[in-house]
C-alpha atoms as a PDB file:
ATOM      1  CA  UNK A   1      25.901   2.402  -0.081  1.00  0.00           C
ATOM      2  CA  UNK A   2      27.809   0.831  -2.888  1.00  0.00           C
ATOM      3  CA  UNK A   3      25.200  -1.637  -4.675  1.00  0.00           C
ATOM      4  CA  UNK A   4      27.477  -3.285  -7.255  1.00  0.00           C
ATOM      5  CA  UNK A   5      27.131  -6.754  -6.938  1.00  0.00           C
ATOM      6  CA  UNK A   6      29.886  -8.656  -8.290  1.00  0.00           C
ATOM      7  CA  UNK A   7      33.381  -8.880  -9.279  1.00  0.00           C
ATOM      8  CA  UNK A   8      34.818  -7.579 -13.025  1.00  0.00           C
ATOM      9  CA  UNK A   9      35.283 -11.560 -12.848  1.00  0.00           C
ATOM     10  CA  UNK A  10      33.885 -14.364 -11.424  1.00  0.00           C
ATOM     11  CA  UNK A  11      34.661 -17.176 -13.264  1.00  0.00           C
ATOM     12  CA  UNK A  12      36.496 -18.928 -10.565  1.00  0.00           C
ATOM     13  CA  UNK A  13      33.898 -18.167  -8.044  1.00  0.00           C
ATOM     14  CA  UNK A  14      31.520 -19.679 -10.565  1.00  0.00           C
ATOM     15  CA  UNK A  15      33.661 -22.799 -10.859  1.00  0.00           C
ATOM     16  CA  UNK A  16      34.269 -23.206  -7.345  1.00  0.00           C
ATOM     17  CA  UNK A  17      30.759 -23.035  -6.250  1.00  0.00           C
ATOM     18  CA  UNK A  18      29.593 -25.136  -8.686  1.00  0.00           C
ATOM     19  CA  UNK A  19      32.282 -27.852  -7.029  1.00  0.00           C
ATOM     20  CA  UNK A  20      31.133 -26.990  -3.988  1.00  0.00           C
ATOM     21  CA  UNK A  21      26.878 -26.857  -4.455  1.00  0.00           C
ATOM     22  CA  UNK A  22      28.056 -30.504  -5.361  1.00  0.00           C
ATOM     23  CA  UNK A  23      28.279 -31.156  -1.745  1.00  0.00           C
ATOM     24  CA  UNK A  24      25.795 -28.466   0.143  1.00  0.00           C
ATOM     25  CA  UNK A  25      23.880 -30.725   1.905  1.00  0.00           C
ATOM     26  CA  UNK A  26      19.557 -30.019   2.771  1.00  0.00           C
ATOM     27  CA  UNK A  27      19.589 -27.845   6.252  1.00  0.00           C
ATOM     28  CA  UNK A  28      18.250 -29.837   9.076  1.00  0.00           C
ATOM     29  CA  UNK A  29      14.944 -28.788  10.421  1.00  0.00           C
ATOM     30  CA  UNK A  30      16.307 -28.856  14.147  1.00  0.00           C
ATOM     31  CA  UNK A  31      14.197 -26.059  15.135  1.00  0.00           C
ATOM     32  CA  UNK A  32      10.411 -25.495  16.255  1.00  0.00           C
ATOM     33  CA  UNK A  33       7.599 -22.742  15.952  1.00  0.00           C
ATOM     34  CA  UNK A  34       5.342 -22.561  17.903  1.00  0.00           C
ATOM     35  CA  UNK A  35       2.967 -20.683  16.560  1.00  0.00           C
ATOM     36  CA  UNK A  36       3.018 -22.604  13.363  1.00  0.00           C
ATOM     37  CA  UNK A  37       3.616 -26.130  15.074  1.00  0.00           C
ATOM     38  CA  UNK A  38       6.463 -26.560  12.366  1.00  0.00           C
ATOM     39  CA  UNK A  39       9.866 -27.229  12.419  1.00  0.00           C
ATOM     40  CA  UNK A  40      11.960 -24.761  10.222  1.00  0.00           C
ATOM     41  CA  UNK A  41      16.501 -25.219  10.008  1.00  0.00           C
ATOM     42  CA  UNK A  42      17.869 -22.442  11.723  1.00  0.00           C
ATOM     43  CA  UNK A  43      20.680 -20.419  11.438  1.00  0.00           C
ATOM     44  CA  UNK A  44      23.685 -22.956  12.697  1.00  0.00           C
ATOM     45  CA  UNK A  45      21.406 -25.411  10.646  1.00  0.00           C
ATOM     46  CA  UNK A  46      22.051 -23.789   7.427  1.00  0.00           C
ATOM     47  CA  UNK A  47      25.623 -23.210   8.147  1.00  0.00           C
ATOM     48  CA  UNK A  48      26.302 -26.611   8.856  1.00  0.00           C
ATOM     49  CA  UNK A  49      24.752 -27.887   5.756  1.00  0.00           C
ATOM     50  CA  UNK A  50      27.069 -25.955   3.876  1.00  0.00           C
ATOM     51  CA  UNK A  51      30.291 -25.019   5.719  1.00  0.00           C
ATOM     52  CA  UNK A  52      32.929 -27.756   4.631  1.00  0.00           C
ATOM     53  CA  UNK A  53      32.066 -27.732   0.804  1.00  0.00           C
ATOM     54  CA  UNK A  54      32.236 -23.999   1.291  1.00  0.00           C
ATOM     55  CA  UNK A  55      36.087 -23.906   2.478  1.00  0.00           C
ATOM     56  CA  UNK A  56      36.815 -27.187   0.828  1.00  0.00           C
ATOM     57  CA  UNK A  57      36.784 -24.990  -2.285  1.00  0.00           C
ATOM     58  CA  UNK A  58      38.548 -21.791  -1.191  1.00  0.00           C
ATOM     59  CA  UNK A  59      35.309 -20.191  -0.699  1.00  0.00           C
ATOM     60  CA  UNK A  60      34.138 -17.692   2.451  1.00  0.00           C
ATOM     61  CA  UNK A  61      31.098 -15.937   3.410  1.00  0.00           C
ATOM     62  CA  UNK A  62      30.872 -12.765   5.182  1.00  0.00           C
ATOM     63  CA  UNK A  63      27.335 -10.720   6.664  1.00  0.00           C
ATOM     64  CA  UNK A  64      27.587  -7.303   7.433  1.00  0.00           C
ATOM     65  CA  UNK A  65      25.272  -4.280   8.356  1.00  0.00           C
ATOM     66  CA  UNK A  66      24.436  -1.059   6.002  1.00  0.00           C
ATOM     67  CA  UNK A  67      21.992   1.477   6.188  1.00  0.00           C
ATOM     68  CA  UNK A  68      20.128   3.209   3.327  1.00  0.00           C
ATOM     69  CA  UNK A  69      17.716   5.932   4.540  1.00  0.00           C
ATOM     70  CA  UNK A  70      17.530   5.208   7.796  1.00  0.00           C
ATOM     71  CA  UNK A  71      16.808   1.340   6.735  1.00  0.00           C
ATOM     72  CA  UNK A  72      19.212  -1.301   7.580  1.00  0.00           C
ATOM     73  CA  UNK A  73      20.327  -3.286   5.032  1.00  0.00           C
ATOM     74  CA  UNK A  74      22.173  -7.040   5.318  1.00  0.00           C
ATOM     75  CA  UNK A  75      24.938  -7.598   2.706  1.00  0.00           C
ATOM     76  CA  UNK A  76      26.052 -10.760   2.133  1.00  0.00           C
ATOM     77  CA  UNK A  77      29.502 -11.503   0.015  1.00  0.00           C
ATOM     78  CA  UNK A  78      30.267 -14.518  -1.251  1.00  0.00           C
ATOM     79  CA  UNK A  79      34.197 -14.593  -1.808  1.00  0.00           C
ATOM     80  CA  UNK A  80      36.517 -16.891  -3.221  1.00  0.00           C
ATOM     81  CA  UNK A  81      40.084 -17.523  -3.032  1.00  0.00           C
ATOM     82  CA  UNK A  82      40.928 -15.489  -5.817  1.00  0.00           C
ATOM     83  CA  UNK A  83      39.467 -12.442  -4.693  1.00  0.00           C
ATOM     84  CA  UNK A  84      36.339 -12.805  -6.911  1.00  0.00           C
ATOM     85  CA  UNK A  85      32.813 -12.117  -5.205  1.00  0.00           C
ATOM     86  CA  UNK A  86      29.405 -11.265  -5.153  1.00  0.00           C
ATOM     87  CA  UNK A  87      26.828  -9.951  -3.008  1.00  0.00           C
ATOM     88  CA  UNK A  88      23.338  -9.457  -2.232  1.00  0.00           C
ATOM     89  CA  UNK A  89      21.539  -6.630  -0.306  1.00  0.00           C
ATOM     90  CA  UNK A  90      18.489  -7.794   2.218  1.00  0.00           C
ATOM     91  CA  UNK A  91      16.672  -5.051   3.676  1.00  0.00           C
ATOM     92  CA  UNK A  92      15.841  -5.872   7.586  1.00  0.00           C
ATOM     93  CA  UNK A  93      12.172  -5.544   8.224  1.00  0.00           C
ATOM     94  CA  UNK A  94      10.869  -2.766  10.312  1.00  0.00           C
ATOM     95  CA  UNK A  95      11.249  -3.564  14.003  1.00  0.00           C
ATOM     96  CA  UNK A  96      11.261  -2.226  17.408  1.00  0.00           C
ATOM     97  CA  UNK A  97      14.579  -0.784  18.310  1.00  0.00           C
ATOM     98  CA  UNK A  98      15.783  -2.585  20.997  1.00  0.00           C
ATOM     99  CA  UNK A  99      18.621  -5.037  20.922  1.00  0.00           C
ATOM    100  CA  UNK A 100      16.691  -7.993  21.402  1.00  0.00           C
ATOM    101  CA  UNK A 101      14.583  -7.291  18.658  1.00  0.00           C
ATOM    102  CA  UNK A 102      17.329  -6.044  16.373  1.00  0.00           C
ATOM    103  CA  UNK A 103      19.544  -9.005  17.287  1.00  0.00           C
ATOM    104  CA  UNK A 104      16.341 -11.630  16.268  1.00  0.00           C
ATOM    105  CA  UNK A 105      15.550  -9.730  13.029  1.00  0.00           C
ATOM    106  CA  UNK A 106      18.661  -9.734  11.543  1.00  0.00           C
ATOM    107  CA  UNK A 107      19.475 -13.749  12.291  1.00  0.00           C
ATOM    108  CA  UNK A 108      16.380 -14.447  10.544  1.00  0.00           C
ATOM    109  CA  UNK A 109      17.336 -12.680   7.438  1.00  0.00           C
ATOM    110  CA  UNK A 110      20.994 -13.848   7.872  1.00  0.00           C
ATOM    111  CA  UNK A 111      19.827 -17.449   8.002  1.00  0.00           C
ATOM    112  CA  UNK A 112      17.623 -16.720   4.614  1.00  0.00           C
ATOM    113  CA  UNK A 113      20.402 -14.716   2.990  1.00  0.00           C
ATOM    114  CA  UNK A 114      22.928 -17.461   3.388  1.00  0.00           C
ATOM    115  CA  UNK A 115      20.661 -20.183   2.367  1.00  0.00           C
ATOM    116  CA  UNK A 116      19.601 -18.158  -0.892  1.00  0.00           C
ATOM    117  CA  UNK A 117      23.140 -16.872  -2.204  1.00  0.00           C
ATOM    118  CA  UNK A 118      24.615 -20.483  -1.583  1.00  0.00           C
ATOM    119  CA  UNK A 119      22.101 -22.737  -2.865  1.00  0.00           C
ATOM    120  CA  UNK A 120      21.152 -24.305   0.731  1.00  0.00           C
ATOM    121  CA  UNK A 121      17.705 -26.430   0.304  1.00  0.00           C
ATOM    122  CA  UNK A 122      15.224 -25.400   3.261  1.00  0.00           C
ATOM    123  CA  UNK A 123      11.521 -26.042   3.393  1.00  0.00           C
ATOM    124  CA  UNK A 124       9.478 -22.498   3.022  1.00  0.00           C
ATOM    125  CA  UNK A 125       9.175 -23.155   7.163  1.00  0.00           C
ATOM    126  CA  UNK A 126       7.802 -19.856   9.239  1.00  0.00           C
ATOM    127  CA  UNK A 127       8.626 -17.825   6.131  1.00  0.00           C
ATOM    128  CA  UNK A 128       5.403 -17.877   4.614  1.00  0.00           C
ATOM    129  CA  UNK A 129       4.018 -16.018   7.580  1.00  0.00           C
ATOM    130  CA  UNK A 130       7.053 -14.054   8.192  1.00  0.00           C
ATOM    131  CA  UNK A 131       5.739 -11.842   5.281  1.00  0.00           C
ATOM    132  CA  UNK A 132       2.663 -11.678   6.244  1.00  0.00           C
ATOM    133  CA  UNK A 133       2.654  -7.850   7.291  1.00  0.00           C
ATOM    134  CA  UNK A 134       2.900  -6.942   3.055  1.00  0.00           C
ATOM    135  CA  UNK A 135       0.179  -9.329   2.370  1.00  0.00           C
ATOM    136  CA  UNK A 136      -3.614  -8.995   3.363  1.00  0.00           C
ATOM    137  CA  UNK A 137      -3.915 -11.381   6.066  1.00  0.00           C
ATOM    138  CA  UNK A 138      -6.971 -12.249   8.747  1.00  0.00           C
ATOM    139  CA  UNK A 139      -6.680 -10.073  11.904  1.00  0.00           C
ATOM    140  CA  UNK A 140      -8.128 -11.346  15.406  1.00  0.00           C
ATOM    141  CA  UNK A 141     -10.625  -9.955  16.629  1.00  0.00           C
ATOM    142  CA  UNK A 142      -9.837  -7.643  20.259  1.00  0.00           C
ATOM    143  CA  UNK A 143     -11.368 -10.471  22.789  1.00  0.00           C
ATOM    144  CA  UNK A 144      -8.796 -12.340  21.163  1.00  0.00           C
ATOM    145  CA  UNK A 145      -5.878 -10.216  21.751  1.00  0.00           C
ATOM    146  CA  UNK A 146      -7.242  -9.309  25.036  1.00  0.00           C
ATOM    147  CA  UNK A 147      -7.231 -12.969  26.139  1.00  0.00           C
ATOM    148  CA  UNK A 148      -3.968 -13.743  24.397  1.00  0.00           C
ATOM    149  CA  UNK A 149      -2.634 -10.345  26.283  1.00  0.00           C
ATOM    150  CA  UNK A 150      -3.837 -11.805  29.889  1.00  0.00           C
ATOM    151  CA  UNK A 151      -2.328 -15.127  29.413  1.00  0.00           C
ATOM    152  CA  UNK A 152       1.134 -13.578  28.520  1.00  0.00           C
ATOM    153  CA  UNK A 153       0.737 -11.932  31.598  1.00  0.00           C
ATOM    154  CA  UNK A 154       1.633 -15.079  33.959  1.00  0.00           C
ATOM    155  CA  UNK A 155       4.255 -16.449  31.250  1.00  0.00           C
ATOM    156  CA  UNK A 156       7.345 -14.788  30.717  1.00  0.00           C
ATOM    157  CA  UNK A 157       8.875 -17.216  28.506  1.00  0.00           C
ATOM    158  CA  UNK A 158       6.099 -17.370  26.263  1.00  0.00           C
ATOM    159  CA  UNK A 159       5.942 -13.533  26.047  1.00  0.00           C
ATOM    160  CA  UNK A 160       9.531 -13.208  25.162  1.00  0.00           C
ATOM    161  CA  UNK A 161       9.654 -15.706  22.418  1.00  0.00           C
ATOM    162  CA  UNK A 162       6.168 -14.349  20.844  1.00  0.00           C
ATOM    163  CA  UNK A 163       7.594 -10.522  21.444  1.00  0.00           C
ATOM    164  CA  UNK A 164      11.026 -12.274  19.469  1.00  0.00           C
ATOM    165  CA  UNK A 165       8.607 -13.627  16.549  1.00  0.00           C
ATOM    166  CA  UNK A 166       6.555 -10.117  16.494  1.00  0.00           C
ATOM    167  CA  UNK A 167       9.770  -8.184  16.063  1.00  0.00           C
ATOM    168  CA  UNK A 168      11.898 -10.630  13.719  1.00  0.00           C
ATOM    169  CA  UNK A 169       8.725 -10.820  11.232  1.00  0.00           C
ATOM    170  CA  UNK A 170       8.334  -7.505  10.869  1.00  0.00           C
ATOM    171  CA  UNK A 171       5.368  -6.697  12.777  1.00  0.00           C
ATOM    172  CA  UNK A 172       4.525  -3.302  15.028  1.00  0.00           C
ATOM    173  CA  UNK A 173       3.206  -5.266  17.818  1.00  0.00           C
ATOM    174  CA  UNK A 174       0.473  -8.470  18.960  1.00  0.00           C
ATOM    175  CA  UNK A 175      -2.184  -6.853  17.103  1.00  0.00           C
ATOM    176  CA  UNK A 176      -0.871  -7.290  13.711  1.00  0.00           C
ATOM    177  CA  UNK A 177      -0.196 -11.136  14.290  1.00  0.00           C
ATOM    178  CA  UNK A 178      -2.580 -12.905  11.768  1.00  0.00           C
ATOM    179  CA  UNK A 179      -5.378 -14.803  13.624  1.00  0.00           C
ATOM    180  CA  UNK A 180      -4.187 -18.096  13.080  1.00  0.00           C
ATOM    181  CA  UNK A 181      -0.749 -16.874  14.845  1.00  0.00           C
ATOM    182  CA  UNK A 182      -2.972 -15.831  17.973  1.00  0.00           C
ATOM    183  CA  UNK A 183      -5.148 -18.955  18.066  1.00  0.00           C
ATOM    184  CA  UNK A 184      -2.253 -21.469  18.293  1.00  0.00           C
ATOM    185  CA  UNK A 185      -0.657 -19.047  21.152  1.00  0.00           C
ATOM    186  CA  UNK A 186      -4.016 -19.057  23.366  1.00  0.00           C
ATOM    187  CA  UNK A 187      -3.920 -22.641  22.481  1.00  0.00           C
ATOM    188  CA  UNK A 188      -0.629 -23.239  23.640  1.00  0.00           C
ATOM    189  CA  UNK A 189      -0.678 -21.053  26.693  1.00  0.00           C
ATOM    190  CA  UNK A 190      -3.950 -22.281  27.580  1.00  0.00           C
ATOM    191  CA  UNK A 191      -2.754 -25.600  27.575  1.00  0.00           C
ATOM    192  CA  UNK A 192       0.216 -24.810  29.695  1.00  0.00           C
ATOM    193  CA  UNK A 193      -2.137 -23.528  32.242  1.00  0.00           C
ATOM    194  CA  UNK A 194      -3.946 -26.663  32.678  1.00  0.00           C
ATOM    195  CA  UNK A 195      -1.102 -29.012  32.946  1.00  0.00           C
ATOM    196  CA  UNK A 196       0.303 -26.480  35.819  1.00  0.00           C
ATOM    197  CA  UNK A 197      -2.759 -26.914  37.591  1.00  0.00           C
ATOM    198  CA  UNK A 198      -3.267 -30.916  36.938  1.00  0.00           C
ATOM    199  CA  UNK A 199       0.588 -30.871  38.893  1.00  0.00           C
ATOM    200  CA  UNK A 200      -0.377 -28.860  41.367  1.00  0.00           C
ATOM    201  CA  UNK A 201      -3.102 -31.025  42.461  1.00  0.00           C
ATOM    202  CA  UNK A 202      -2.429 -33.209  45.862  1.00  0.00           C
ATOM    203  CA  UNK A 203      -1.785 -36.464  45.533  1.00  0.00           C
ATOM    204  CA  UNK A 204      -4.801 -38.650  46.997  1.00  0.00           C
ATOM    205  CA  UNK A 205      -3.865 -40.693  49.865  1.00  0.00           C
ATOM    206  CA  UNK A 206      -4.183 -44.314  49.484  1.00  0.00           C
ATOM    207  CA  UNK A 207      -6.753 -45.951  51.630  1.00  0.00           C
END
C-alpha cells in the first residue's frame, strides 16, 4: 500500500481549507448510546457540519478500503480542485467477519476519520470506550455476563445493536465489554422487561 501522504504541493489545498474550516460548523450530537447514556454526532452528522464549506471551496473527500497484512486499512483523501491532496491511513479494529460487523466498524472510523482530517468539532462521545480493548479496563464478573446473556435472549433488538457496538469497538465478543458497558445493558434490558409486564397487566374494571 502506497503510504505517501500528500501532494509535491499543497498550497492551494492549504488555502482552501483554511477558507473553508472558516465555516465547518460543530457536528450535531443527533445520536444516542446506550450503553453510555450519551449522545455522540454520527456519521451524516459530521458530514453535514462540514459539506457546503467543503465544495464551496473546490474541495472533495473520498474513503476507501486497503489492506496491509491481512489488516484493513481506511484511507481518507482530502482533494482540492487543483489536484492537490492528502491523506490519512486508519487501521479498522479487529472484528468479526461478517458484513454487519464489517459494515458498523468501518462507519465508525469513517465518521472519526472525516471529522479529524477536516477539522470537524465533536465531543470525545462513545470514543473513550471504543478503545477500551488496548487499555486495562474492569471486566464483569461471569453472573454478570450470564444474566446480561439471558436477557438478550428475549430481545432481539437489543442483541443486535450491543453485537453492532461489540464488533465496531473492536472487541472479540460480550465478555470483553468493560463492566460499566454490561451494567447499563442489564439496566436497560431489565427495565424494558418491567415496563412489558406493567402493559401487559389487565385493566381493573371500574366498580
Amino acid at each position: 500500500m502506497d503510504k505517501q501522504q500528500h501532494s509535491k504541493k499543497i498550497n492551494e489545498l492549504v488555502a482552501a481549507l483554511s477558507k473553508a474550516q472558516s465555516s465547518v460548523l460543530k457536528a450535531k450530537e443527533d445520536s444516542k448510546n446506550p450503553f453510555f447514556k450519551s449522545k455522540y454526532a454520527n456519521l451524516e452528522s459530521v458530514w453535514d457540519a462540514c459539506r457546503d464549506s467543503l465544495t464551496s471551496n473546490g474541495i472533495a473527500v473520498f474513503q476507501t478500503i486497503d489492506h496491509e497484512d491481512n489488516k484493513m486499512i481506511l484511507v481518507t483523501v482530502l482533494a482540492h480542485s487543483s489536484g492537490q491532496w492528502i491523506k490519512s491511513f486508519s487501521p479498522i479494529p479487529n472484528i468479526k467477519q461478517d458484513p454487519q460487523s464489517i459494515g458498523s466498524a468501518i462507519t465508525y472510523m469513517r465518521r472519526y476519520s472525516l471529522a479529524a482530517i477536516v477539522g470537524v468539532a465533536t465531543s470525545d462521545d462513545d470514543g473513550e470506550e471504543a478503545t477500551k480493548p488496548f487499555r486495562e479496563s474492569p471486566k464483569p464478573n461471569k453472573t454478570k455476563i450470564k444474566e446480561l446473556k439471558k436477557l438478550l435472549e428475549n430481545d432481539e433488538e437489543f442483541r443486535t445493536r450491543i453485537n453492532d457496538y461489540v464488533s465496531s469497538s473492536g472487541y472479540n465478543s460480550i465478555e470483553d465489554l468493560p463492566e460499566k458497558v454490561v451494567d447499563n445493558a442489564i439496566k436497560t434490558l431489565n427495565r424494558k422487561v418491567s415496563d412489558k409486564k406493567t402493559v401487559s397487566l389487565p385493566m381493573q374494571k371500574e366498580a
